[in-house]
PDB file of N, CA and C in Angstrom:
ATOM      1  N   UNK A   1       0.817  -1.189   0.000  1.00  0.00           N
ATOM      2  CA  UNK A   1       0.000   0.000   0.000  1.00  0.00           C
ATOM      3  C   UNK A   1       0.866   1.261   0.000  1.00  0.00           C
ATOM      4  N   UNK A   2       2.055   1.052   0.655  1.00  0.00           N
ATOM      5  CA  UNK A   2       2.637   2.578   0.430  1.00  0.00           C
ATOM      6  C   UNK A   2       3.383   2.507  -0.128  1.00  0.00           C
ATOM      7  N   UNK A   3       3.623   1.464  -1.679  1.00  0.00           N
ATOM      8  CA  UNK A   3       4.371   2.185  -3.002  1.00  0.00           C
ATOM      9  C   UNK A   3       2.802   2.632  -3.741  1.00  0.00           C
ATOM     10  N   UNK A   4       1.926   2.200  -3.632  1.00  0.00           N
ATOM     11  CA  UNK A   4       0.737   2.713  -4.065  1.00  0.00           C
ATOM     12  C   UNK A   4       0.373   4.245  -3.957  1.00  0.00           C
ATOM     13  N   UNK A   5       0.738   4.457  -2.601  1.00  0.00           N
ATOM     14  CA  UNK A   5       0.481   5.899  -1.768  1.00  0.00           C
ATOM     15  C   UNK A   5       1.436   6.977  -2.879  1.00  0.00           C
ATOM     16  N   UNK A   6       2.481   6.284  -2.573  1.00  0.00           N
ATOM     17  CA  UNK A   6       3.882   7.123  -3.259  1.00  0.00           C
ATOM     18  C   UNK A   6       3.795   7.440  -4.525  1.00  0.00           C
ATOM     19  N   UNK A   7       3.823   6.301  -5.334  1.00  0.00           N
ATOM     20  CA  UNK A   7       3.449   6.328  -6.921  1.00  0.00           C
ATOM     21  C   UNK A   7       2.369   5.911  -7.447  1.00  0.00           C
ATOM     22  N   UNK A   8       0.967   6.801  -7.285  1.00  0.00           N
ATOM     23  CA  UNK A   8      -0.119   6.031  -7.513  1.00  0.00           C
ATOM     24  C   UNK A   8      -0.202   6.068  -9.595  1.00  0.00           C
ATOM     25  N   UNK A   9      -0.849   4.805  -9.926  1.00  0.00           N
ATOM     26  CA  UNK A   9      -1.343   5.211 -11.287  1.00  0.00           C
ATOM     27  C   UNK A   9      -2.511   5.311 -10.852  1.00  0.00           C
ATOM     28  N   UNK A  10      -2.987   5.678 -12.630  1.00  0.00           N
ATOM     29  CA  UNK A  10      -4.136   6.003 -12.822  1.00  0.00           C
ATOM     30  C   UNK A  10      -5.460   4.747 -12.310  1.00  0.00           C
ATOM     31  N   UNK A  11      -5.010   3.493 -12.720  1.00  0.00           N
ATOM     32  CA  UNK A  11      -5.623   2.366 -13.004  1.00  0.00           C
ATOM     33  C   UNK A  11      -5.417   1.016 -12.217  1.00  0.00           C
ATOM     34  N   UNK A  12      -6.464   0.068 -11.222  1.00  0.00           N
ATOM     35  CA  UNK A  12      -5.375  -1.150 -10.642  1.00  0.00           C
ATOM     36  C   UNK A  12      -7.079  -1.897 -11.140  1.00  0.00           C
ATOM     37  N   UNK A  13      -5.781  -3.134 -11.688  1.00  0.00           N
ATOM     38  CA  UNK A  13      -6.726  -4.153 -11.977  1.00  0.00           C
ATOM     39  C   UNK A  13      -6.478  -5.254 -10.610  1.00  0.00           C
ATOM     40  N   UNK A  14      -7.571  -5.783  -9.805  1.00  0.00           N
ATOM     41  CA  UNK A  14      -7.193  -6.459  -9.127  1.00  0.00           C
ATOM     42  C   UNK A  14      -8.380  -8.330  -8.926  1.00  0.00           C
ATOM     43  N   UNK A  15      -7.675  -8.904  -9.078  1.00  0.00           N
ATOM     44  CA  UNK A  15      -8.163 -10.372  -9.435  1.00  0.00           C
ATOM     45  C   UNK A  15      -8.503 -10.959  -8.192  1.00  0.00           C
ATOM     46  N   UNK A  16     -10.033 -11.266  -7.176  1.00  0.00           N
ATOM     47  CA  UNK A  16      -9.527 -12.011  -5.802  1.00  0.00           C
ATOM     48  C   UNK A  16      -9.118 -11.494  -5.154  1.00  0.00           C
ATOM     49  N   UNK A  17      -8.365 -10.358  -4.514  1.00  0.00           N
ATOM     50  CA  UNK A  17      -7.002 -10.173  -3.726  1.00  0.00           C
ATOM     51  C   UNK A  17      -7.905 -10.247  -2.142  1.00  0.00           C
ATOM     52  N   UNK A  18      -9.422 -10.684  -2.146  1.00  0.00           N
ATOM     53  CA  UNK A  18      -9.871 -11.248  -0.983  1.00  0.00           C
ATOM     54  C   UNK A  18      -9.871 -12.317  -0.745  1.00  0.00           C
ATOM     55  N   UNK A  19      -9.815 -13.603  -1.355  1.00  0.00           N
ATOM     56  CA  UNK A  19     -10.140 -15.000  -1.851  1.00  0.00           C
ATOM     57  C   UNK A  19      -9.788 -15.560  -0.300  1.00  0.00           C
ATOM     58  N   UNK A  20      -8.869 -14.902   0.697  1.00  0.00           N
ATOM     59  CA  UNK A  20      -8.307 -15.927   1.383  1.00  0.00           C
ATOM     60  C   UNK A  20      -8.838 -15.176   3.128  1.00  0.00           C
ATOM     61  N   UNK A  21      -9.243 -14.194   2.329  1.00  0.00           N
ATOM     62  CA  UNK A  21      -9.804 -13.293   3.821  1.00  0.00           C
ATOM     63  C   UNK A  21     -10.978 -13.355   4.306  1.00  0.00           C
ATOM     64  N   UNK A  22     -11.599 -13.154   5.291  1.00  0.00           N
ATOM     65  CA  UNK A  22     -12.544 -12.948   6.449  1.00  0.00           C
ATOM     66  C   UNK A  22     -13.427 -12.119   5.777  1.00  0.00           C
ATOM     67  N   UNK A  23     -14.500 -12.156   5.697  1.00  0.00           N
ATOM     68  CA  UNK A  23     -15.455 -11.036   5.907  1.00  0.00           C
ATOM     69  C   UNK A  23     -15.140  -9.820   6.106  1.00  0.00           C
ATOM     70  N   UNK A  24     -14.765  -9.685   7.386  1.00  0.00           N
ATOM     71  CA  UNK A  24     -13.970  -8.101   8.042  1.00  0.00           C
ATOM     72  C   UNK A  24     -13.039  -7.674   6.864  1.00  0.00           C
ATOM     73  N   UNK A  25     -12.311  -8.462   7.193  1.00  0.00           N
ATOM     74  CA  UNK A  25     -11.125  -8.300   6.560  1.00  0.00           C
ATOM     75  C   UNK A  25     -11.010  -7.444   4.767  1.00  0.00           C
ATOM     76  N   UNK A  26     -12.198  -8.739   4.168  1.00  0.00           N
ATOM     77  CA  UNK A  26     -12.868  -8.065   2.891  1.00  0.00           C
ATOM     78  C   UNK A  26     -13.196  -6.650   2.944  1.00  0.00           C
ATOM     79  N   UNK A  27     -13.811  -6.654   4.090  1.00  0.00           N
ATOM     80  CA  UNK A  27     -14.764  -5.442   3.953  1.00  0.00           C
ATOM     81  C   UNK A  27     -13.506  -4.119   4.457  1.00  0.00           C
ATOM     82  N   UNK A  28     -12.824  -4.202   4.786  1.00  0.00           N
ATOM     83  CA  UNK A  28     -11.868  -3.540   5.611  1.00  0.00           C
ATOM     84  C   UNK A  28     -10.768  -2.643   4.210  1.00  0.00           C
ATOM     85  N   UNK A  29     -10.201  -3.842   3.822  1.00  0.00           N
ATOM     86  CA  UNK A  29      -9.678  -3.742   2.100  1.00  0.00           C
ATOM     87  C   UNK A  29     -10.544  -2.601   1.327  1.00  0.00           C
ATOM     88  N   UNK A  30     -12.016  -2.972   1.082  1.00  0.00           N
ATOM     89  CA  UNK A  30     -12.976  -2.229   0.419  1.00  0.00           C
ATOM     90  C   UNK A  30     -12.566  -1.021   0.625  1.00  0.00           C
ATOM     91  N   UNK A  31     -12.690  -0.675   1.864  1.00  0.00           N
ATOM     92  CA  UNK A  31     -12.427   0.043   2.916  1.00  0.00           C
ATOM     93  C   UNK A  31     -11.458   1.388   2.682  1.00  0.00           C
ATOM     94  N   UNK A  32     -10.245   0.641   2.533  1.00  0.00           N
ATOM     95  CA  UNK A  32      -9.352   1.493   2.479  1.00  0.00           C
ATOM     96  C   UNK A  32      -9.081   1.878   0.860  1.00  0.00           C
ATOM     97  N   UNK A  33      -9.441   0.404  -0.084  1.00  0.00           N
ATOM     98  CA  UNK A  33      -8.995   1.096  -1.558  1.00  0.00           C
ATOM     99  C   UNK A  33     -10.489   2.775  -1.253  1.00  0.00           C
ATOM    100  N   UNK A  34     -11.244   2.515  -1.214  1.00  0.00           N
ATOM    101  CA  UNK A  34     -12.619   3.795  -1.316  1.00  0.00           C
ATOM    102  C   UNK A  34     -11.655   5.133  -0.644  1.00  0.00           C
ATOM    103  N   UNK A  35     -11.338   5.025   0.694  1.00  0.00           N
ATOM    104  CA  UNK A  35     -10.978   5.913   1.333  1.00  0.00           C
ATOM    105  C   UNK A  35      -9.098   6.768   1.133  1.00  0.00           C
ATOM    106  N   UNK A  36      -8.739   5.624   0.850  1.00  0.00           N
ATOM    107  CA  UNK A  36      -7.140   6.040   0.444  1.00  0.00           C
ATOM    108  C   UNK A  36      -6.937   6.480  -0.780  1.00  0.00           C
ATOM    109  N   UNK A  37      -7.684   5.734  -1.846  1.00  0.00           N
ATOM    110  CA  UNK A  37      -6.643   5.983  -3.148  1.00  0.00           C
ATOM    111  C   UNK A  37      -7.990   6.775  -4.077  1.00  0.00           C
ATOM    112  N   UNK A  38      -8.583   7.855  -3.881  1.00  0.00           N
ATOM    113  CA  UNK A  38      -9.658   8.529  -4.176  1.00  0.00           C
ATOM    114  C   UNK A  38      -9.228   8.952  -5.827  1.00  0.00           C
ATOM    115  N   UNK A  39      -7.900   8.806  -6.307  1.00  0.00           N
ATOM    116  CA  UNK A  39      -7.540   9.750  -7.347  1.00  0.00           C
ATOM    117  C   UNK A  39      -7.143   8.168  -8.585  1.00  0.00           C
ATOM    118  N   UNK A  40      -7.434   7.004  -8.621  1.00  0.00           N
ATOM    119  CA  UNK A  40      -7.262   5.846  -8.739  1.00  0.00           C
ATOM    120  C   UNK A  40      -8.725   5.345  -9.042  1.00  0.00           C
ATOM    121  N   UNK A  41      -8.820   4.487 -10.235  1.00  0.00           N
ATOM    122  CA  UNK A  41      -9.481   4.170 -10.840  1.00  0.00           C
ATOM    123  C   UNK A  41      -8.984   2.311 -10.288  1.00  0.00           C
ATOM    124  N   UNK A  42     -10.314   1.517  -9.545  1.00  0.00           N
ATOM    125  CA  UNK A  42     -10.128   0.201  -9.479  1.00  0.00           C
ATOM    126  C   UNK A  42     -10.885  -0.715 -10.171  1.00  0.00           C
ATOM    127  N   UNK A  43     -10.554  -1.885 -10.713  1.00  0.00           N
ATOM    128  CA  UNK A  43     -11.507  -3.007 -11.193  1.00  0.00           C
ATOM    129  C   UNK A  43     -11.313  -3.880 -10.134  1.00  0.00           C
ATOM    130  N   UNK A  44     -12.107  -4.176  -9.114  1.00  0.00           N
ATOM    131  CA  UNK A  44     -11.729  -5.568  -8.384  1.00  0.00           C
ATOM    132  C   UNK A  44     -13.013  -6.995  -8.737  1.00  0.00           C
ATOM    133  N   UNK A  45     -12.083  -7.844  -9.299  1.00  0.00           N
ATOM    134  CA  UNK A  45     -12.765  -9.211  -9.114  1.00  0.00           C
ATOM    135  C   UNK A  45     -13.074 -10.023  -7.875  1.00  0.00           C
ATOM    136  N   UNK A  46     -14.429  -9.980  -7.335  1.00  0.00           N
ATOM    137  CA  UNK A  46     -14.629 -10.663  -6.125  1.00  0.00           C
ATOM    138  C   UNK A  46     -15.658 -11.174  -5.903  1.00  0.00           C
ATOM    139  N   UNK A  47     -16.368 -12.033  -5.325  1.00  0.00           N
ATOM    140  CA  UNK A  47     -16.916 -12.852  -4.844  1.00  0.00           C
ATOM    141  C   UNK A  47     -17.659 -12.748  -3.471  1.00  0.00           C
ATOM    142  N   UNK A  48     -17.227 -11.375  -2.719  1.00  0.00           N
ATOM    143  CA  UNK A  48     -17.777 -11.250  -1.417  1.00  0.00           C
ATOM    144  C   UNK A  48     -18.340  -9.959  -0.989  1.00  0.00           C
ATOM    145  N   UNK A  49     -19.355  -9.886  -0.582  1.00  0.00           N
ATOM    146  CA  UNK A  49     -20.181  -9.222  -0.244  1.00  0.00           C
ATOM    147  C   UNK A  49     -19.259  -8.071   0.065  1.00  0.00           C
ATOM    148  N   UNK A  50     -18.896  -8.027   1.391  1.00  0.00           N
ATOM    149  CA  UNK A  50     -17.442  -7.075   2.121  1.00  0.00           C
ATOM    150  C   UNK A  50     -17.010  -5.863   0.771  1.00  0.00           C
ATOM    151  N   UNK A  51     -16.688  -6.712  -0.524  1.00  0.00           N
ATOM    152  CA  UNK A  51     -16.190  -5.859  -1.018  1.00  0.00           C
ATOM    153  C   UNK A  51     -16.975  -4.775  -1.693  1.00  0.00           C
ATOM    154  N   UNK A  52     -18.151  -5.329  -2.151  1.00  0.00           N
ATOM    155  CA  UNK A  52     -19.575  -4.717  -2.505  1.00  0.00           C
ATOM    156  C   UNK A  52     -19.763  -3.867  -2.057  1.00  0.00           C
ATOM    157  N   UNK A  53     -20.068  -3.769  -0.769  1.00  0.00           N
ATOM    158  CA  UNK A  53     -20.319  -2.764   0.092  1.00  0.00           C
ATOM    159  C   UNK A  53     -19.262  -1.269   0.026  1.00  0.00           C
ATOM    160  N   UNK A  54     -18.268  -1.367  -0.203  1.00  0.00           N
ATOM    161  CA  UNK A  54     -17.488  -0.186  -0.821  1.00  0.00           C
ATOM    162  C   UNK A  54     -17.629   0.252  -2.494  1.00  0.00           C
ATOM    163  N   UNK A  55     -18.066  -0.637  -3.165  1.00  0.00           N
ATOM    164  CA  UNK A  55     -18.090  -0.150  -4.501  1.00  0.00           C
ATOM    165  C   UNK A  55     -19.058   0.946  -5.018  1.00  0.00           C
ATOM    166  N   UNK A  56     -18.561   1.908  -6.170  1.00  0.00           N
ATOM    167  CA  UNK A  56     -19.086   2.926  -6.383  1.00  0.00           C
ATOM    168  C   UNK A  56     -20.171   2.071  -7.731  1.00  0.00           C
ATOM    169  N   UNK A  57     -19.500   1.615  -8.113  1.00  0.00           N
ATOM    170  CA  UNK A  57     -20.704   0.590  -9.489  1.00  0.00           C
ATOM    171  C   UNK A  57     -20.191  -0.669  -9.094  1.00  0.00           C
ATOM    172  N   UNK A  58     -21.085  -1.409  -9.299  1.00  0.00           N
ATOM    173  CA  UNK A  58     -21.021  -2.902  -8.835  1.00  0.00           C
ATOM    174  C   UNK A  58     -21.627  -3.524 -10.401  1.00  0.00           C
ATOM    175  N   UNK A  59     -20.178  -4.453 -11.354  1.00  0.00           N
ATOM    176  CA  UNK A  59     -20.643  -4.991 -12.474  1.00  0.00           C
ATOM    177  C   UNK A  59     -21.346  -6.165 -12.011  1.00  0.00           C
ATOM    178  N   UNK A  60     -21.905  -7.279 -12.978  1.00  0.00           N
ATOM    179  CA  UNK A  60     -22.739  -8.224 -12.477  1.00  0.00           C
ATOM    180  C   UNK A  60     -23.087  -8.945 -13.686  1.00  0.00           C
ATOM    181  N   UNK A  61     -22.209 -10.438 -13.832  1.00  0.00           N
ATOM    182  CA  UNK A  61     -22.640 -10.751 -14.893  1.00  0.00           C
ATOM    183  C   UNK A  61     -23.246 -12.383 -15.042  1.00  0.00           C
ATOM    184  N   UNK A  62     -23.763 -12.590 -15.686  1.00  0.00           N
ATOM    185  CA  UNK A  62     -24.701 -13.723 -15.647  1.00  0.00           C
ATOM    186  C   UNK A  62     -25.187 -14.597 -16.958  1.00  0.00           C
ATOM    187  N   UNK A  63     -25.914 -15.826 -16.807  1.00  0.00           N
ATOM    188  CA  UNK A  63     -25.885 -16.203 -18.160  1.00  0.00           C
ATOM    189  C   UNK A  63     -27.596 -16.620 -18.099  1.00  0.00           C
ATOM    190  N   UNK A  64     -27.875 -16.045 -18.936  1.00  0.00           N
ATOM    191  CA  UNK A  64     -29.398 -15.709 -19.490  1.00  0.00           C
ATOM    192  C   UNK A  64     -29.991 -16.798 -20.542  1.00  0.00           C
ATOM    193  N   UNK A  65     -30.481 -18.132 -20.692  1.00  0.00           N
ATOM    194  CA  UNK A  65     -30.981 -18.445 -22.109  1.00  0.00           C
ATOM    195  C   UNK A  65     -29.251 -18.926 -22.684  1.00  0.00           C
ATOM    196  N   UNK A  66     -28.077 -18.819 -21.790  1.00  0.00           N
ATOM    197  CA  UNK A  66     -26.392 -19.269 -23.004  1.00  0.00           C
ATOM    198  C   UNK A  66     -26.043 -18.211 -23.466  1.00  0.00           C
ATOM    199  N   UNK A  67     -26.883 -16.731 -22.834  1.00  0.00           N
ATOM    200  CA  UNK A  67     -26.380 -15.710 -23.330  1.00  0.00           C
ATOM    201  C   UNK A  67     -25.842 -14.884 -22.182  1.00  0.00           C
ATOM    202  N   UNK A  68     -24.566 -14.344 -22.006  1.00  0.00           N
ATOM    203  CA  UNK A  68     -23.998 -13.644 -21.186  1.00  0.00           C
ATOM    204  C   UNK A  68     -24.203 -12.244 -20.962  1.00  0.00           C
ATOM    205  N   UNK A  69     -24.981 -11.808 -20.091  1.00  0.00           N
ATOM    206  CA  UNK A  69     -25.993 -10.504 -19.480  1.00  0.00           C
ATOM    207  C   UNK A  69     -24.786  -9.828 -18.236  1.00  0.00           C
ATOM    208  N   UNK A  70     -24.747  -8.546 -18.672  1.00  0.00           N
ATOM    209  CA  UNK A  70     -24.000  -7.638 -17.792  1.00  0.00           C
ATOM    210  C   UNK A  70     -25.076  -6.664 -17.114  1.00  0.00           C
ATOM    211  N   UNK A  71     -25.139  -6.558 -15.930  1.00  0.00           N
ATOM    212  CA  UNK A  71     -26.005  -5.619 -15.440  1.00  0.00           C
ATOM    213  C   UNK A  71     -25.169  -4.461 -14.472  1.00  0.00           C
ATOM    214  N   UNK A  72     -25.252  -3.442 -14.247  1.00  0.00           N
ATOM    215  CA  UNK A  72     -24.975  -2.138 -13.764  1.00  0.00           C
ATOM    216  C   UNK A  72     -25.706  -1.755 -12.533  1.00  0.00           C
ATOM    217  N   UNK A  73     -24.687  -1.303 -11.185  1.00  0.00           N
ATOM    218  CA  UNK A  73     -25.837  -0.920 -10.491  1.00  0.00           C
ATOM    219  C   UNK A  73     -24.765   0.013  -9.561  1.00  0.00           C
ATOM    220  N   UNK A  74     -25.423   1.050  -9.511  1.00  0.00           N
ATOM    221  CA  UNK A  74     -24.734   2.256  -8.995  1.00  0.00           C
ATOM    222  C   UNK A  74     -24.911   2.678  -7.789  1.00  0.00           C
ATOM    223  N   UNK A  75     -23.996   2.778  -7.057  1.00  0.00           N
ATOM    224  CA  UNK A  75     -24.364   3.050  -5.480  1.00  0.00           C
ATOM    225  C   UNK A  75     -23.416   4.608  -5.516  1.00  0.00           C
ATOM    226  N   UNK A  76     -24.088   4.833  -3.887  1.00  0.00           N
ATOM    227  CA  UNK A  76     -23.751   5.689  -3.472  1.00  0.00           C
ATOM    228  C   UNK A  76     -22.348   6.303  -3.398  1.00  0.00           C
TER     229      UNK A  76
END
């Protein structure tokens, strides 16, 4: 986090980087990417609620009929 701080880019793609954590813990992460890196653009791939709860758009994708449906939903 603090070569992040130091040299932030524009952009972090991040895959899982909860996969192995707690609830809290998830949610904690959320947490700090929302509150720390405000000038940073994130994609995070996840699976847990925790992280949801910090996201500014939450993607959502699904398979419809064999057809793959993206839905959008914008929070606060």
């Amino acid at each position: 986090m603090a070569l992040l701080q130091f040299k932030p880019a524009p952009m972090y793609i991040l895959d899982e980087v909860d996969a192995a954590l707690d609830p809290s813990h998830t949610q904690n992460i959320g947490r700090l990417i929302k509150t720390r890196f405000t000038g940073s653009q994130f994609v995070v791939v996840s699976l847990k609620d925790g992280m949801f709860e910090n996201a500014n758009r939450i993607f959502r994708t699904r398979f419809v009929d064999g057809t793959s449906v993206v839905s959008v939903e914008k929070r606060p």
